[in-house]
C-alpha atoms as a PDB file:
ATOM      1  CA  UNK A   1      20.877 127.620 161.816  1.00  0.00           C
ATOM      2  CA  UNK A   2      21.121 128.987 158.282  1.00  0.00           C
ATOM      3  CA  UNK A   3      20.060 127.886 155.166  1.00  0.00           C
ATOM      4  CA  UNK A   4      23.167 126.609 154.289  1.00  0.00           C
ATOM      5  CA  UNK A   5      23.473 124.951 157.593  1.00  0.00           C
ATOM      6  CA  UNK A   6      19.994 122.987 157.240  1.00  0.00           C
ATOM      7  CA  UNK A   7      20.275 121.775 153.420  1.00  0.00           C
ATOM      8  CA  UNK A   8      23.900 120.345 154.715  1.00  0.00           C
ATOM      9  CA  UNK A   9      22.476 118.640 157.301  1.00  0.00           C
ATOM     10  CA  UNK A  10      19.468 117.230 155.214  1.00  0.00           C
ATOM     11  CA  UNK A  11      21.400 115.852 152.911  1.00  0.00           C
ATOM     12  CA  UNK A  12      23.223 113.797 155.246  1.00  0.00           C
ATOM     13  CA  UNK A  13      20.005 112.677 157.170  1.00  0.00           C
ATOM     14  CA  UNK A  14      18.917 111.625 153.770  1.00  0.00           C
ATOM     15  CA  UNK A  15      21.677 109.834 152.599  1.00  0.00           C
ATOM     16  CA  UNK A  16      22.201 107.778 156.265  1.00  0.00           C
ATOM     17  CA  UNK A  17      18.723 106.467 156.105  1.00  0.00           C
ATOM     18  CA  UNK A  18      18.847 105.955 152.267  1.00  0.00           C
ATOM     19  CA  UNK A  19      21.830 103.734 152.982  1.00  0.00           C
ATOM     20  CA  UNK A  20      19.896 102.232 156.350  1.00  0.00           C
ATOM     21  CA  UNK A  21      16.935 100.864 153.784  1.00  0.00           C
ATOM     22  CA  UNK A  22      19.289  99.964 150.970  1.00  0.00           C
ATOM     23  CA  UNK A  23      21.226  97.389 153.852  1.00  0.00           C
ATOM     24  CA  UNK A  24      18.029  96.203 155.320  1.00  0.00           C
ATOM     25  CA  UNK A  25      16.568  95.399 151.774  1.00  0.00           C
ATOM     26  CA  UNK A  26      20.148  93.894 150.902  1.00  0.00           C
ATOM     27  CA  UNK A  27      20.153  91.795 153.952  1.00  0.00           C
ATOM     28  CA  UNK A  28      16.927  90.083 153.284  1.00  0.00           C
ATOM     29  CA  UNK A  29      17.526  89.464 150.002  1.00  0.00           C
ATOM     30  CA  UNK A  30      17.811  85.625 149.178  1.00  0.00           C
ATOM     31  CA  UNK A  31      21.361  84.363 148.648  1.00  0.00           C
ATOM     32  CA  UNK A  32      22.314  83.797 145.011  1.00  0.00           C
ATOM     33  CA  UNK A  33      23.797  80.190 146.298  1.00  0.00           C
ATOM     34  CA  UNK A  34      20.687  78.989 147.247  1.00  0.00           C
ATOM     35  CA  UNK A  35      19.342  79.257 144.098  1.00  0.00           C
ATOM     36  CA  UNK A  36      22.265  78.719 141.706  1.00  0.00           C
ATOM     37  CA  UNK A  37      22.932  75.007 140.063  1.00  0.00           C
ATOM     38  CA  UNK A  38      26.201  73.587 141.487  1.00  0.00           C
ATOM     39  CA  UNK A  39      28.864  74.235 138.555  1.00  0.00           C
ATOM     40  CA  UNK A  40      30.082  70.844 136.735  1.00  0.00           C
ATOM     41  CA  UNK A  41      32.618  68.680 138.077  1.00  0.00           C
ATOM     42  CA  UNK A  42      35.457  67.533 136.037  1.00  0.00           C
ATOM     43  CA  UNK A  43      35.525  63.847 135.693  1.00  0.00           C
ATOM     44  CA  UNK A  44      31.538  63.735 136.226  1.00  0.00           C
ATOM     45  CA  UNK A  45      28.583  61.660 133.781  1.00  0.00           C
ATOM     46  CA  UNK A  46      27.210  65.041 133.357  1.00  0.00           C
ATOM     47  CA  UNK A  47      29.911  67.525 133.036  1.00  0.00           C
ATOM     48  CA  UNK A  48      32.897  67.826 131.096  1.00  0.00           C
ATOM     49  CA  UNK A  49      35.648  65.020 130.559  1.00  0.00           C
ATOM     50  CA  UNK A  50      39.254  65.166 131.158  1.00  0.00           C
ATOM     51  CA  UNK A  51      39.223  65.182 127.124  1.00  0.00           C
ATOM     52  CA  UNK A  52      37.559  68.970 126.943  1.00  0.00           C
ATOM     53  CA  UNK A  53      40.925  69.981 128.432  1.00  0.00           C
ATOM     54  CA  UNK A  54      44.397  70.586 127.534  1.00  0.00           C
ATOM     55  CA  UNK A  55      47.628  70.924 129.564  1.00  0.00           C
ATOM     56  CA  UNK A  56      50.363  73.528 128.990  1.00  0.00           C
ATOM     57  CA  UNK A  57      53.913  74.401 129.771  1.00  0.00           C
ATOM     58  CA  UNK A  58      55.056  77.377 131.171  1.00  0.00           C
ATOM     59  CA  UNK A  59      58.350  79.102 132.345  1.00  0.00           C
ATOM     60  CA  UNK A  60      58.258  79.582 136.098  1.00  0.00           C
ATOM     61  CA  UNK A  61      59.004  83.143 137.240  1.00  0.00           C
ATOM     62  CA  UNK A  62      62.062  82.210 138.517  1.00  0.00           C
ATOM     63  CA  UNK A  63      63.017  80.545 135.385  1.00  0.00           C
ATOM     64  CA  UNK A  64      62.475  83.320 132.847  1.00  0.00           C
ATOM     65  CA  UNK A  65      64.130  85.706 135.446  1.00  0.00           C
ATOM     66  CA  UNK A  66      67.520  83.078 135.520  1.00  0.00           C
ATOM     67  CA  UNK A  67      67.191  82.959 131.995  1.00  0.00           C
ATOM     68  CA  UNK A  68      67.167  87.104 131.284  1.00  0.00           C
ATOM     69  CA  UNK A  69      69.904  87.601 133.908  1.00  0.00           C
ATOM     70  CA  UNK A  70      71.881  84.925 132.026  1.00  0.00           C
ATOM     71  CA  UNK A  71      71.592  86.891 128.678  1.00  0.00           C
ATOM     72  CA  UNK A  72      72.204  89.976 130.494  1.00  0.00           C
ATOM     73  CA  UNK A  73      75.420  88.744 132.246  1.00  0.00           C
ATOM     74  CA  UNK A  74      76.428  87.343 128.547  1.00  0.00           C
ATOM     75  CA  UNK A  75      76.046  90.668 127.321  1.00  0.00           C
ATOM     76  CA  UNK A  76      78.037  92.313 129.862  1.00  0.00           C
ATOM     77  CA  UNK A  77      80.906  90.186 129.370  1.00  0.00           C
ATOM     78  CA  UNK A  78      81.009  91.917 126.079  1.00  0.00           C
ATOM     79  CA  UNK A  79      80.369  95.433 127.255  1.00  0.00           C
ATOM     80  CA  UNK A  80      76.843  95.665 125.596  1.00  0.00           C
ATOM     81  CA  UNK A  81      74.272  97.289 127.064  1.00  0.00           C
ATOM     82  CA  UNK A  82      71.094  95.193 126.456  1.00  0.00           C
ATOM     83  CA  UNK A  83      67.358  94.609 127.371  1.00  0.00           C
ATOM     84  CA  UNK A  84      66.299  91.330 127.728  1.00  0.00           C
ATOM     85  CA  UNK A  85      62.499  90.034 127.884  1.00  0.00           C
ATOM     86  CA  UNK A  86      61.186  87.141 128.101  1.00  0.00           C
ATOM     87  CA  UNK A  87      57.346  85.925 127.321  1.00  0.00           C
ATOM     88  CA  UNK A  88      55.221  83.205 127.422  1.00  0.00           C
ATOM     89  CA  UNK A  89      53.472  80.941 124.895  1.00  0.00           C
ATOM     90  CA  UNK A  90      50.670  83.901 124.364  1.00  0.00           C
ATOM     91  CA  UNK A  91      53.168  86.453 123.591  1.00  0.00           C
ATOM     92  CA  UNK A  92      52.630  87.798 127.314  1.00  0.00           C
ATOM     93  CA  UNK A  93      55.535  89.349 129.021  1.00  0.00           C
ATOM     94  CA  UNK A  94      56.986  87.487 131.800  1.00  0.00           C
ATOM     95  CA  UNK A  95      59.759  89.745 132.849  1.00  0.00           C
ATOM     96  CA  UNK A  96      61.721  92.253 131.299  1.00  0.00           C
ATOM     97  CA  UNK A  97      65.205  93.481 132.317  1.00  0.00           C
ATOM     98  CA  UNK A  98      66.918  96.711 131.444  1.00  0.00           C
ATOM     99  CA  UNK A  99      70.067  96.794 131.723  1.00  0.00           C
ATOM    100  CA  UNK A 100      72.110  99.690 132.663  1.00  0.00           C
ATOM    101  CA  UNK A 101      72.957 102.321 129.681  1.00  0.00           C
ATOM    102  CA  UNK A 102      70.411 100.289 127.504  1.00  0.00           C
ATOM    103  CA  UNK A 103      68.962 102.566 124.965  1.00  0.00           C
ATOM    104  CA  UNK A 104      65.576 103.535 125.169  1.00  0.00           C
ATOM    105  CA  UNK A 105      64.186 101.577 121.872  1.00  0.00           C
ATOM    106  CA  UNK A 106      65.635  98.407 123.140  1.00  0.00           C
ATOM    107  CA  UNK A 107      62.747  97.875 125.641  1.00  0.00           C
ATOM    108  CA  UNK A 108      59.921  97.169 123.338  1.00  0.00           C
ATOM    109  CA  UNK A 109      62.189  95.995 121.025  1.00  0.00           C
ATOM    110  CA  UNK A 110      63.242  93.399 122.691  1.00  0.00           C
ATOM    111  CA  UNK A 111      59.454  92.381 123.733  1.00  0.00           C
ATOM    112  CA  UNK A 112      58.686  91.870 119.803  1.00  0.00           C
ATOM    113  CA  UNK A 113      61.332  90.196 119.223  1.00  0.00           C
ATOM    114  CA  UNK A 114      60.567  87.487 122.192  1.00  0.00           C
ATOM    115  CA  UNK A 115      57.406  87.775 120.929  1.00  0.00           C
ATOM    116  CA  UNK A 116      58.075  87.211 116.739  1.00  0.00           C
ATOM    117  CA  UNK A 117      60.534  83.877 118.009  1.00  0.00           C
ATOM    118  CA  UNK A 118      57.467  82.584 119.986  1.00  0.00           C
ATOM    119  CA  UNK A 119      55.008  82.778 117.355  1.00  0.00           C
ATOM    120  CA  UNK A 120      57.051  81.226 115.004  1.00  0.00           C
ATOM    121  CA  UNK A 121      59.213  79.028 116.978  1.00  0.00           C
ATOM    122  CA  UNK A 122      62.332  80.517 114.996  1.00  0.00           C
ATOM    123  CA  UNK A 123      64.650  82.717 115.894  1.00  0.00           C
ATOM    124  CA  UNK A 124      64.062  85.798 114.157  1.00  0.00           C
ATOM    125  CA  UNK A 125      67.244  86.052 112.415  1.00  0.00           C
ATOM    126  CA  UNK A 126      65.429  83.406 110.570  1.00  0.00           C
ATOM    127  CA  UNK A 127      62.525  84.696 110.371  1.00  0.00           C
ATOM    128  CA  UNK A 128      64.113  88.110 109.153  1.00  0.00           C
ATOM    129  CA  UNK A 129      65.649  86.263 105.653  1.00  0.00           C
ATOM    130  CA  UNK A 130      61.813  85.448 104.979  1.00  0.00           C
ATOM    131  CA  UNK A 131      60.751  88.992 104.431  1.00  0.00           C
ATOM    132  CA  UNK A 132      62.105  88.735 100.868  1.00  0.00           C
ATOM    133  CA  UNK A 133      59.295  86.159 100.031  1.00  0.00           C
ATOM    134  CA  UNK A 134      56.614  87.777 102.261  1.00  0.00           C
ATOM    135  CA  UNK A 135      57.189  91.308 103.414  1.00  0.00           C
ATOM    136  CA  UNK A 136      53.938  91.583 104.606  1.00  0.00           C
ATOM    137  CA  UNK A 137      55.222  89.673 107.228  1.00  0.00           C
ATOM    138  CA  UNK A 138      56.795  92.642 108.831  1.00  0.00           C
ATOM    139  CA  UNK A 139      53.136  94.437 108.929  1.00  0.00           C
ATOM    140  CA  UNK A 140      51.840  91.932 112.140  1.00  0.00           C
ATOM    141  CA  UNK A 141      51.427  93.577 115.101  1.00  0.00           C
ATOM    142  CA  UNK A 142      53.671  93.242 117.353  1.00  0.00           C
ATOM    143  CA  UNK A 143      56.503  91.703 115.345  1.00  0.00           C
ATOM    144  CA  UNK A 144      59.987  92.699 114.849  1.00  0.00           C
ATOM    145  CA  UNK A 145      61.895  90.578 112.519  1.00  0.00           C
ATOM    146  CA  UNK A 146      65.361  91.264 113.602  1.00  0.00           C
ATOM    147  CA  UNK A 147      68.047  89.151 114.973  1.00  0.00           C
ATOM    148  CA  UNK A 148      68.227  88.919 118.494  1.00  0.00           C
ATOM    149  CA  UNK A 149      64.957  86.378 119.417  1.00  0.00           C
ATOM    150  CA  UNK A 150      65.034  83.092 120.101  1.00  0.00           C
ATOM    151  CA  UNK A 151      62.168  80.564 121.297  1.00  0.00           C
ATOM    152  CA  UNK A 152      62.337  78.428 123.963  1.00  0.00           C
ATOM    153  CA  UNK A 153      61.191  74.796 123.413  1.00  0.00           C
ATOM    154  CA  UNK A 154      59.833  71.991 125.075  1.00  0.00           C
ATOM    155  CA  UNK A 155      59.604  68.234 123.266  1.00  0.00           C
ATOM    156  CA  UNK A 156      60.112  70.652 120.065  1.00  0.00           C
ATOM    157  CA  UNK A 157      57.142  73.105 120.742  1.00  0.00           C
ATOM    158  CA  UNK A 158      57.703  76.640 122.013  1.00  0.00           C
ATOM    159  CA  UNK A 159      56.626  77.608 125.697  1.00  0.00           C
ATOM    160  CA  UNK A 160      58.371  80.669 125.748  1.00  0.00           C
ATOM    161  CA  UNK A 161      60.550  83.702 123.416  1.00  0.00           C
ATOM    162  CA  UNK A 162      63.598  85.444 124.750  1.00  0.00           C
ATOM    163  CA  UNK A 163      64.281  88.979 122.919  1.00  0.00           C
ATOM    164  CA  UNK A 164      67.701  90.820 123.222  1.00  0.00           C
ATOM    165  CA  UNK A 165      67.769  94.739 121.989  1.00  0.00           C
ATOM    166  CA  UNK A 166      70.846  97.176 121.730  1.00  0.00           C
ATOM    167  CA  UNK A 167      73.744  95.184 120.734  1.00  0.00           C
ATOM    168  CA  UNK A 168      74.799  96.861 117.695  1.00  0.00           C
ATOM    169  CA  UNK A 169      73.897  93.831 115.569  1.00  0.00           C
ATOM    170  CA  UNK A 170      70.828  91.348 115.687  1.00  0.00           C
ATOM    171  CA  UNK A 171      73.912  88.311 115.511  1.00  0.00           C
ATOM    172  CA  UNK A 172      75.092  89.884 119.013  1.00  0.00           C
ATOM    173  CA  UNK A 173      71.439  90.150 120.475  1.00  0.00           C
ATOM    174  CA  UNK A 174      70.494  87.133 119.177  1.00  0.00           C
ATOM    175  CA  UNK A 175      74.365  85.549 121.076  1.00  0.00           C
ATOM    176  CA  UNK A 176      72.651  86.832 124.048  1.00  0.00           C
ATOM    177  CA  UNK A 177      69.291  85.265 123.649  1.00  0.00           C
ATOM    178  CA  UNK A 178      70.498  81.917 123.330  1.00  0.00           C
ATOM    179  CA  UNK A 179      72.668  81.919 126.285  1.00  0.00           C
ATOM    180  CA  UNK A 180      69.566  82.575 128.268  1.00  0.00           C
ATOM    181  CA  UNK A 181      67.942  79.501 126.793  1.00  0.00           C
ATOM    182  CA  UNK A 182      71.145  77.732 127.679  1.00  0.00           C
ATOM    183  CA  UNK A 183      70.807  78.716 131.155  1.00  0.00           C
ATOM    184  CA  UNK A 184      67.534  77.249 131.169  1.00  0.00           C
ATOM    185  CA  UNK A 185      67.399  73.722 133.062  1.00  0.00           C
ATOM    186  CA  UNK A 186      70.883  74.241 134.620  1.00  0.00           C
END
C-alpha cells in the first residue's frame, strides 16, 4: 500500500468509529421530554386565558387567487397588460399574477401598491392626494402611492390589499383592483 493509500484509509477508520462513539453517547443520552415542564394549556388556572389571544381574518388561497384572476380578466377585457398581487394583513404576499406582455416594473409595483392600500386601508389613489401634506409619506419602505391599490375589508377593517401595475394610468389599475375585491364572496 502507499502512503497515499494508508492516510486514505485512516481517515475513514477514524471517522467510522468517531461517528460509532458519537451514536452510542447520543443514544444514552437522557431524553429532553423527560425532563422538560409540560408547555401551558390554553384555558388552564395556570396558563394563559382565552383573553391573551386574538383572532384574525385571512384570505384563503383560493380566494386571493379568484380575486387576482378577476382583476386580471377585467384588465384583459380592456387589452391591458397587468400584474396583479394580492397580500395579507402583514403586507405578506399571497399570490402574484403576471400577466402576459406585463412590463417588467409592474411586478413589484403592484406588491407596494397592495401593500400601501393594506396599511392604510385606502386605496392609494387616496392615499396618493396626501403626499401634498406629507411627502415624507412616499419615503416608507415598501410603499408606492399610486393609483391602482385597493384594500380588502372585513366588518370595516382590512384583511387583505390588491395592487394592479401597467395600465397606463393608476385610475385603470386601480378599475382593476376593485373588480377583484368585487369578485370576492361571489
Amino acid at each position: 500500500m502507499n502512503t497515499r493509500t494508508r492516510v486514505l484509509t485512516g481517515t475513514a477508520l477514524a471517522v467510522a468509529l468517531g461517528a460509532g462513539a458519537f451514536g452510542a453517547v447520543s443514544a444514552s443520552a437522557t431524553p429532553a421530554a423527560t425532563t422538560a415542564q409540560p408547555a401551558a394549556v390554553v384555558g388552564k388556572k395556570d396558563g394563559p386565558s382565552d383573553k391573551d389571544f386574538t383572532t384574525t381574518t385571512h384570505l384563503t388561497v383560493d380566494a386571493a387567487t379568484r380575486a387576482a384572476q378577476a382583476a386580471l380578466q377585467a384588465a384583459a377585457a380592456e387589452n391591458q397588460k397587468v400584474t396583479v398581487a394580492v397580500v395579507d394583513r402583514n403586507g405578506n404576499t399571497i399570490v402574484t399574477l403576471r400577466g402576459d406582455g406585463a412590463g417588467p416594473q409592474s411586478y413589484e409595483s403592484a406588491q407596494r401598491k397592495a401593500y400601501t392600500a393594506v396599511s392604510w386601508n385606502a386605496p392609494t389613489s387616496v392615499l396618493a392626494g396626501r403626499l401634498a401634506q406629507a411627502p415624507n409619506l412616499k419615503d416608507i419602505p415598501g410603499t408606492l402611492f399610486l393609483g391602482g391599490g385597493t384594500p380588502v375589508q372585513a366588518n370595516g377593517a382590512p384583511v387583505a390589499g390588491i395592487g394592479v401595475a401597467g395600465a397606463p394610468s393608476g385610475d385603470l389599475d386601480e378599475k382593476f383592483a376593485k373588480a377583484g375585491v368585487d369578485a370576492l364572496g361571489k
